[in-house]
Protein backbone atom coordinates (compact mmCIF):
# COMPACT_ATOMS: atom_id res chain seq x y z
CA UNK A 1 -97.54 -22.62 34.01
CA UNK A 2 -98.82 -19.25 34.20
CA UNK A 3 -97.76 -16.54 35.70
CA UNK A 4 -100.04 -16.34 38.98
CA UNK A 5 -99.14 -19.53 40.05
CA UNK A 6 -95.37 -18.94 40.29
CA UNK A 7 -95.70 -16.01 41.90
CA UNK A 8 -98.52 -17.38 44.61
CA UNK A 9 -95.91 -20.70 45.14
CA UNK A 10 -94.82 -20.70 49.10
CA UNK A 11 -91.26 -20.78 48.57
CA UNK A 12 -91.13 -17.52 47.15
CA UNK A 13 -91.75 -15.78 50.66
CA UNK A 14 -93.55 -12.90 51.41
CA UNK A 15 -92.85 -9.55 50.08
CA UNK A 16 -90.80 -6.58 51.01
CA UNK A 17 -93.90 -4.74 51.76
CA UNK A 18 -95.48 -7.46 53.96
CA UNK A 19 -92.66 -7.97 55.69
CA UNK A 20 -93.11 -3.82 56.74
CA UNK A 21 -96.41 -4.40 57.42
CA UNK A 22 -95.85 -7.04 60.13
CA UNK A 23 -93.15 -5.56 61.66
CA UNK A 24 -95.44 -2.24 61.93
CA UNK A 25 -98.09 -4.62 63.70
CA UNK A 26 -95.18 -6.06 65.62
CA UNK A 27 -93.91 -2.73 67.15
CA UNK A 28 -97.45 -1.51 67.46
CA UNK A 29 -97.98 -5.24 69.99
CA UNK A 30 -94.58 -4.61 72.04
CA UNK A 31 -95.91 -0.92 72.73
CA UNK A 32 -99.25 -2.18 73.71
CA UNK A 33 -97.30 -4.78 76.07
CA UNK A 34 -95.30 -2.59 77.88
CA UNK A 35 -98.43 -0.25 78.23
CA UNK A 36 -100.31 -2.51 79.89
CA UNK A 37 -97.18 -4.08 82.00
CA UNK A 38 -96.51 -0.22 83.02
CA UNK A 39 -100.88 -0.41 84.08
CA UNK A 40 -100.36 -3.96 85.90
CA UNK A 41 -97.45 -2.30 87.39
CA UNK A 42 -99.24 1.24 88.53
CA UNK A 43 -102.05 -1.38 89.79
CA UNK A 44 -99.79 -3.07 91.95
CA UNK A 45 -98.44 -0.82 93.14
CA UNK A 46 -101.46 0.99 94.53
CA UNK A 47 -103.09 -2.15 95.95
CA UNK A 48 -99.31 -2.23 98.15
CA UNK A 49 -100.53 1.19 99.26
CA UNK A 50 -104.35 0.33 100.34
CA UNK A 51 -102.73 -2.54 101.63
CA UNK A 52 -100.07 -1.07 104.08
CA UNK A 53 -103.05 1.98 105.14
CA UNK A 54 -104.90 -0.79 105.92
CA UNK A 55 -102.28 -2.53 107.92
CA UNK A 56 -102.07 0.99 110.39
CA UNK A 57 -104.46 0.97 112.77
CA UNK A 58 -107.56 3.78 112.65
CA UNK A 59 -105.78 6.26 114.80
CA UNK A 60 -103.08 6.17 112.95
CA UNK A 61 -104.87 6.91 109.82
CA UNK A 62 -106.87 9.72 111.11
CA UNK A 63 -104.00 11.30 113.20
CA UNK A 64 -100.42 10.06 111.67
């Protein structure tokens, strides 16, 4: 056998460098979750706003 085809067989794993690599890519997906679960969250929270001015009747708005 040569020496490729050891190295390429699947119960060797991947390498100490992949491994980094994915757990970069890993970190790099959690922060882009939270970002956007901090927008969804800054969304919702406006449309509660619009939602309660709406709620107060026109007087209200222009005068209270």
């Amino acid at each position: 056998m040569s020496q490729d085809s050891q190295e390429d067989s699947p119960s060797d794993g991947p390498s100490a460098a992949e491994i980094a690599i994915l757990e970069e890519r890993i970190q790099g997906l959690q922060a882009l979750v939270e970002a956007e679960r901090r927008r969804a969250d800054a969304a919702e929270a406006d449309r509660e706003a619009w939602r309660v001015q709406a709620q107060r009747g026109l007087f209200a708005r222009l005068f209270g």
